[in-house]
C-alpha atoms as a PDB file:
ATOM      1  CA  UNK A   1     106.699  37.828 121.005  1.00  0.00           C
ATOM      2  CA  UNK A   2     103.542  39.140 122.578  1.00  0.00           C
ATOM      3  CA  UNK A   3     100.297  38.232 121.040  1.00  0.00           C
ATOM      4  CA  UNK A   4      97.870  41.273 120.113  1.00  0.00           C
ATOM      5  CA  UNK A   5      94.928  41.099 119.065  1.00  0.00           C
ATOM      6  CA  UNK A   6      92.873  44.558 118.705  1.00  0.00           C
ATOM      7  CA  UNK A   7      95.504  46.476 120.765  1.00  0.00           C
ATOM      8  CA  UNK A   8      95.243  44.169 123.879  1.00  0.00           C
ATOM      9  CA  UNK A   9      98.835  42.225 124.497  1.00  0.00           C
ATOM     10  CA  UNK A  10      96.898  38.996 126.158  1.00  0.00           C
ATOM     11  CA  UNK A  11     101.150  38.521 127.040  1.00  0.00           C
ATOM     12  CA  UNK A  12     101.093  41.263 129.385  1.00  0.00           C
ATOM     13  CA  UNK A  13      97.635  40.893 130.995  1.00  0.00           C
ATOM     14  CA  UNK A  14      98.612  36.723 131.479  1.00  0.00           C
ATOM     15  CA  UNK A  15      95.027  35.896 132.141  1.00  0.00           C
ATOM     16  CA  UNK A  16      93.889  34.588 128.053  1.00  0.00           C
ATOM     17  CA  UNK A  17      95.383  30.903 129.411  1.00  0.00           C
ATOM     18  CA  UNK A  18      95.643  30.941 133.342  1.00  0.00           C
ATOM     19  CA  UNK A  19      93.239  31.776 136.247  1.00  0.00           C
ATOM     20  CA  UNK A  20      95.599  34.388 138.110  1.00  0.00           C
ATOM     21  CA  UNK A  21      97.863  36.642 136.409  1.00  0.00           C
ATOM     22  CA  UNK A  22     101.468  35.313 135.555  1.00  0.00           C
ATOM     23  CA  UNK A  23     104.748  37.292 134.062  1.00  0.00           C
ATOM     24  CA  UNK A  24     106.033  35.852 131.255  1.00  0.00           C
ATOM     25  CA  UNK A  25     108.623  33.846 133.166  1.00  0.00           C
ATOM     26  CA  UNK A  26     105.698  31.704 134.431  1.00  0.00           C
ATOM     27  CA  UNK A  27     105.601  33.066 137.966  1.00  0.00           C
ATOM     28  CA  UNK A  28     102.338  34.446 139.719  1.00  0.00           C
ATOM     29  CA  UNK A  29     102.117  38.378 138.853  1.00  0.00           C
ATOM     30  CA  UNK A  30     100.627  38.747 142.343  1.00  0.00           C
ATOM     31  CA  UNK A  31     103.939  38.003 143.465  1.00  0.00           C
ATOM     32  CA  UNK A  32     105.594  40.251 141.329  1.00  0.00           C
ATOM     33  CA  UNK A  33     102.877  43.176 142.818  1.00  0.00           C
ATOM     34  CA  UNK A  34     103.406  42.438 146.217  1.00  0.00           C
ATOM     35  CA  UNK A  35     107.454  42.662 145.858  1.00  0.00           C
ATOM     36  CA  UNK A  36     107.172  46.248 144.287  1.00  0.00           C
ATOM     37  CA  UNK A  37     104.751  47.345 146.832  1.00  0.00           C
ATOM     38  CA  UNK A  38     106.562  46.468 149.482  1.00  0.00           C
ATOM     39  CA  UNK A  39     109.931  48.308 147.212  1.00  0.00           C
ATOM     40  CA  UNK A  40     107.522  51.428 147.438  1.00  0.00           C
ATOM     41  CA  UNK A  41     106.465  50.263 151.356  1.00  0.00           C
ATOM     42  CA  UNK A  42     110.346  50.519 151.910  1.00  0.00           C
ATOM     43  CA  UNK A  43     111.018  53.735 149.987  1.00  0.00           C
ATOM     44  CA  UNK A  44     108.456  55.788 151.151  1.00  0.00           C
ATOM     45  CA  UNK A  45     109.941  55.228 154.812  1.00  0.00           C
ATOM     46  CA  UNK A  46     113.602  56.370 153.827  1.00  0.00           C
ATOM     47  CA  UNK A  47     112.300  59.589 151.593  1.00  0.00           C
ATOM     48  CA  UNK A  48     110.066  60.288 154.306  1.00  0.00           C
ATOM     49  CA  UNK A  49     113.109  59.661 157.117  1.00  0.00           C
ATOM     50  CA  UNK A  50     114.846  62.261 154.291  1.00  0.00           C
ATOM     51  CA  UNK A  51     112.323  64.780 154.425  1.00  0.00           C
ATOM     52  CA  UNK A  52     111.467  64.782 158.290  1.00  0.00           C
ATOM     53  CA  UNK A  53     113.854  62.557 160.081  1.00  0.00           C
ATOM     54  CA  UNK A  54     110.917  60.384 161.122  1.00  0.00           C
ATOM     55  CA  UNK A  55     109.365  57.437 159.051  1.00  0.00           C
ATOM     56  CA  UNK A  56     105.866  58.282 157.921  1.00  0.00           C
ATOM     57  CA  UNK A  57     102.693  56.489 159.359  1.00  0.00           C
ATOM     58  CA  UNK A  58     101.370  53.757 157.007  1.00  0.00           C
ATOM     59  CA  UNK A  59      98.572  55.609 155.925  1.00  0.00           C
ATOM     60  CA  UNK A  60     101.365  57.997 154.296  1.00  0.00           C
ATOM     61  CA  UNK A  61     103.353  55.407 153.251  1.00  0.00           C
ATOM     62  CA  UNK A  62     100.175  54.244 151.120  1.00  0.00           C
ATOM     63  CA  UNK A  63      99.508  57.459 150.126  1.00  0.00           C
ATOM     64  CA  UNK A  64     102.860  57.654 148.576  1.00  0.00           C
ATOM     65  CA  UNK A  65     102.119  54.100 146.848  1.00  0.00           C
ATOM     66  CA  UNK A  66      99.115  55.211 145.240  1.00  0.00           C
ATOM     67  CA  UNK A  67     100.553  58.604 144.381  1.00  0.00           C
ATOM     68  CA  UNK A  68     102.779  56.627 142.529  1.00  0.00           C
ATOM     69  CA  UNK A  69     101.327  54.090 140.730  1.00  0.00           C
ATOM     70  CA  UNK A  70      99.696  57.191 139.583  1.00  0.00           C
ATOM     71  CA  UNK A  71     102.073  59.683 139.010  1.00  0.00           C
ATOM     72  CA  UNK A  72     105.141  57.167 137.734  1.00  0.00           C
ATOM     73  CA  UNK A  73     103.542  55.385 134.737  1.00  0.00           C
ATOM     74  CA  UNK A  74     106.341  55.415 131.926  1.00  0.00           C
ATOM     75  CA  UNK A  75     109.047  52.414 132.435  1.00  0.00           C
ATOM     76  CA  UNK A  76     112.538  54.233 133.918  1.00  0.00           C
ATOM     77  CA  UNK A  77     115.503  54.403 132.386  1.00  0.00           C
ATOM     78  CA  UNK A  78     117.851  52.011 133.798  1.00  0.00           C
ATOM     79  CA  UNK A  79     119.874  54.599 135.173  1.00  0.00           C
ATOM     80  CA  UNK A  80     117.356  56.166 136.820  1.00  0.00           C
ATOM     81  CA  UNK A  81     115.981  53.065 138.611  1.00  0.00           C
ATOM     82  CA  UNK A  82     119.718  52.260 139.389  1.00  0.00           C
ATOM     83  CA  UNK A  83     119.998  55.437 141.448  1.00  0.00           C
ATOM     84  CA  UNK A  84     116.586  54.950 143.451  1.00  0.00           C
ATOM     85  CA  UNK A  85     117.342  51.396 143.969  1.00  0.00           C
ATOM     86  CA  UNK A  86     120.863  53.002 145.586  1.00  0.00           C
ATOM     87  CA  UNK A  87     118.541  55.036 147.748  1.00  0.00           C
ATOM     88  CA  UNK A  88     116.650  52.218 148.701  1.00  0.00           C
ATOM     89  CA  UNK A  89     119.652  50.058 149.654  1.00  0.00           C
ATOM     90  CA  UNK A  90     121.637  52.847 151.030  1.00  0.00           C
ATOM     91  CA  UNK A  91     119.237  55.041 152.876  1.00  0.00           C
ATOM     92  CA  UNK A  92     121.942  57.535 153.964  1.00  0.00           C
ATOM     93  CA  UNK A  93     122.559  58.006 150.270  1.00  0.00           C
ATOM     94  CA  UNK A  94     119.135  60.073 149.363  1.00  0.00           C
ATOM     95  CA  UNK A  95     120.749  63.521 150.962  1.00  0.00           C
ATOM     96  CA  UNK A  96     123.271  63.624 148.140  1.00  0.00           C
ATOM     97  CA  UNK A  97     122.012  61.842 145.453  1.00  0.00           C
ATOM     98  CA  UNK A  98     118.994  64.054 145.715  1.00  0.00           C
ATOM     99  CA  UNK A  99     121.459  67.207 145.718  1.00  0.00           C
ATOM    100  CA  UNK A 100     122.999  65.739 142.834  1.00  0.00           C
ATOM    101  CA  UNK A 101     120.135  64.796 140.505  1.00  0.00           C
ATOM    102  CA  UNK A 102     118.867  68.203 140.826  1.00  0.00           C
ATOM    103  CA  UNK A 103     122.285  69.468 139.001  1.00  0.00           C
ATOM    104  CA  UNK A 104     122.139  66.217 136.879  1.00  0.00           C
ATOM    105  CA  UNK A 105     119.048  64.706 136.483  1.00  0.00           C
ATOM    106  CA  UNK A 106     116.847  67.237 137.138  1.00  0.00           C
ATOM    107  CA  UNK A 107     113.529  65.600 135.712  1.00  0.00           C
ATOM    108  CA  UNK A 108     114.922  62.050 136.845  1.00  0.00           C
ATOM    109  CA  UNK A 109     113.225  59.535 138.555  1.00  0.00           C
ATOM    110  CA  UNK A 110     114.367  60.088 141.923  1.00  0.00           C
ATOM    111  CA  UNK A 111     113.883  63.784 142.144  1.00  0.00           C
ATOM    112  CA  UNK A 112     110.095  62.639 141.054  1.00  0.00           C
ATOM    113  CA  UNK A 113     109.729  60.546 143.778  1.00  0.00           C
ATOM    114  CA  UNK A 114     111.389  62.845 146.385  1.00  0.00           C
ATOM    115  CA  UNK A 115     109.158  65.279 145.069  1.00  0.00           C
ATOM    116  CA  UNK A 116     105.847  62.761 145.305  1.00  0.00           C
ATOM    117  CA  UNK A 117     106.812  62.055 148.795  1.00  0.00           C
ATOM    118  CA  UNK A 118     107.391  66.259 150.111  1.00  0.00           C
ATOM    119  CA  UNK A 119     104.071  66.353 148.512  1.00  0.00           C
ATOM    120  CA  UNK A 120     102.236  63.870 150.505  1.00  0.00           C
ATOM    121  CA  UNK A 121     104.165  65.033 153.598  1.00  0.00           C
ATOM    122  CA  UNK A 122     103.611  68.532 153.334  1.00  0.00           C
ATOM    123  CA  UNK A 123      99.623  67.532 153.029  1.00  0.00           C
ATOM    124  CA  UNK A 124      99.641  65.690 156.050  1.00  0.00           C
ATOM    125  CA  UNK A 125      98.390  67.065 159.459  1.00  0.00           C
ATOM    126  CA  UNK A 126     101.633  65.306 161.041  1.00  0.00           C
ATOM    127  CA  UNK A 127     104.356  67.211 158.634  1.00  0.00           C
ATOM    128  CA  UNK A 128     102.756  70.015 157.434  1.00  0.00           C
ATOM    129  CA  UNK A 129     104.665  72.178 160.036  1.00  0.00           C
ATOM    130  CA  UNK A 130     108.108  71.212 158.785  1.00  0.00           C
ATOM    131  CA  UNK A 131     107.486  72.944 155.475  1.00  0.00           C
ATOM    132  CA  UNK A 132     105.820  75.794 157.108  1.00  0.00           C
ATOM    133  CA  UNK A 133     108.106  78.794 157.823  1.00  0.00           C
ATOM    134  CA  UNK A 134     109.247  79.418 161.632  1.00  0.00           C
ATOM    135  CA  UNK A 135     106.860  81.593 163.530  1.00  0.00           C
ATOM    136  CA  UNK A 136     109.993  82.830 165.640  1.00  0.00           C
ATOM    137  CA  UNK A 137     111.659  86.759 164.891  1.00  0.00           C
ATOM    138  CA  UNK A 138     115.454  85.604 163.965  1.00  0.00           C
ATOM    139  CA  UNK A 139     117.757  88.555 163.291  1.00  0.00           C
ATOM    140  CA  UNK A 140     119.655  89.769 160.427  1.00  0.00           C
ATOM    141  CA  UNK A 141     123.096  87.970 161.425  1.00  0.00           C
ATOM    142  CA  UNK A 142     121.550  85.448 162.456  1.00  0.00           C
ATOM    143  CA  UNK A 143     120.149  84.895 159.458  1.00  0.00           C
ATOM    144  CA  UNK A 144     123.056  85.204 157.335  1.00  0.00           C
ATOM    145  CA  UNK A 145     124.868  83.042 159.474  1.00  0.00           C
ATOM    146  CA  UNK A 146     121.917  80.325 158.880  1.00  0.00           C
ATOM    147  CA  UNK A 147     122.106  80.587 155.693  1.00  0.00           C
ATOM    148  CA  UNK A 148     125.736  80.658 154.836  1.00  0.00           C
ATOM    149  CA  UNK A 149     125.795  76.961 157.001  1.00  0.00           C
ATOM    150  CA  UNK A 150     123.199  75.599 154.465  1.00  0.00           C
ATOM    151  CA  UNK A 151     124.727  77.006 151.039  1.00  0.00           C
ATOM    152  CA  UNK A 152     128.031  75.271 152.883  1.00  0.00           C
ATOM    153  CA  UNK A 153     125.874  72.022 153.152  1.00  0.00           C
ATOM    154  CA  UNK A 154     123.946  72.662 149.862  1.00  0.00           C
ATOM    155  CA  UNK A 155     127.449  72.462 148.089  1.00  0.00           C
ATOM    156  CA  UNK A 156     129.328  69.489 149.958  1.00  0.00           C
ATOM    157  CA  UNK A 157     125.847  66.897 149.411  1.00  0.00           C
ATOM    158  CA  UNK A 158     126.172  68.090 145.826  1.00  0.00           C
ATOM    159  CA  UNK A 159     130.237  67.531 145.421  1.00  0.00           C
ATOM    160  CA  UNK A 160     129.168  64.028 147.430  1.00  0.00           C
ATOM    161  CA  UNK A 161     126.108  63.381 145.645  1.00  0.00           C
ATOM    162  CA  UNK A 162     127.940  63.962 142.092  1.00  0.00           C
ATOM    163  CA  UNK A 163     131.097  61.598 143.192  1.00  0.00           C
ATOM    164  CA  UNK A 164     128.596  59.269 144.596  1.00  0.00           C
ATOM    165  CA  UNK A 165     126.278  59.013 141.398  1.00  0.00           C
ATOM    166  CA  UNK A 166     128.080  57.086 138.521  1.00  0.00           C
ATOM    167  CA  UNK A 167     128.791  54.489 141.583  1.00  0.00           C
ATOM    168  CA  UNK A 168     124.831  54.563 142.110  1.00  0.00           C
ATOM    169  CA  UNK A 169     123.817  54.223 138.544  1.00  0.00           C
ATOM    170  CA  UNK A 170     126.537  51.149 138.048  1.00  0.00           C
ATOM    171  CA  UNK A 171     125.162  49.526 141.119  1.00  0.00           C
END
């Protein structure tokens, strides 16, 4: 049971008895913040590998840290977390999953953070050009052939994504 005292848990700030911050299982929190920085480290390279096909420099990948700690300040559902924890251990996953959450999940955690990370890409002097429309003329059929192969795509990472999710959030 947390102590409170004028709306300040002393629990969760760990510092009213020790010198450095400690969880409540007795461990340094230090440790605890370097394990989910590194989490966010590793999951900013496989969004970004996603998004571009190319892991981001490291002043991206921090970016997308800070963007985060920001931007992602409620505690996720456990489902949620299980299915960005998927994407994090099975970075081939994110295509599908991310195709399915939009259907399913559409404010979930993942689509937030695939979100976040388009965001700091598409900001970025490296990546901006992948979100930019192609300069080049491409004809009608062309066209309509282009686009027919993506709805085709568009549809089988959703079917995949949607067979591949209640495996994700049991994982």
């Amino acid at each position: 049971m947390p102590i409170r005292a004028a709306g300040v848990d002393f629990a969760a700030t760990g510092r009213i008895c020790f010198s450095r911050p400690v969880n409540a299982e007795g461990s340094e929190a230090g440790d605890l913040e370097r394990e989910l920085e590194r989490e966010l480290e590793h999951e900013a390279r496989v969004l970004g590998r996603y998004l571009v096909g190319a892991a981001p420099p490291p002043e991206l990948v921090e970016r997308y840290a800070q963007a985060c700690r920001l931007l992602v300040t409620s505690p996720a559902r456990p489902r949620e977390a299980s299915v960005v924890d998927f994407v994090r251990r099975h970075p081939w996953s994110a295509a599908p999953l991310d195709a399915a959450s939009g259907l399913l999940a559409p404010r979930g955690l993942l689509r937030a953070k695939v979100l976040i990370m388009a965001a700091v890409l598409e900001t970025s002097r490296e990546f901006a050009g992948e979100f930019l429309p192609s300069e080049r003329p491409v004809g009608p059929a062309r066209l309509v052939a282009a686009l027919a192969c993506l709805g085709l795509v568009g549809v089988v990472q959703v079917l995949l994504g949607a067979a591949l999710y209640p495996i994700a959030i049991r994982s």
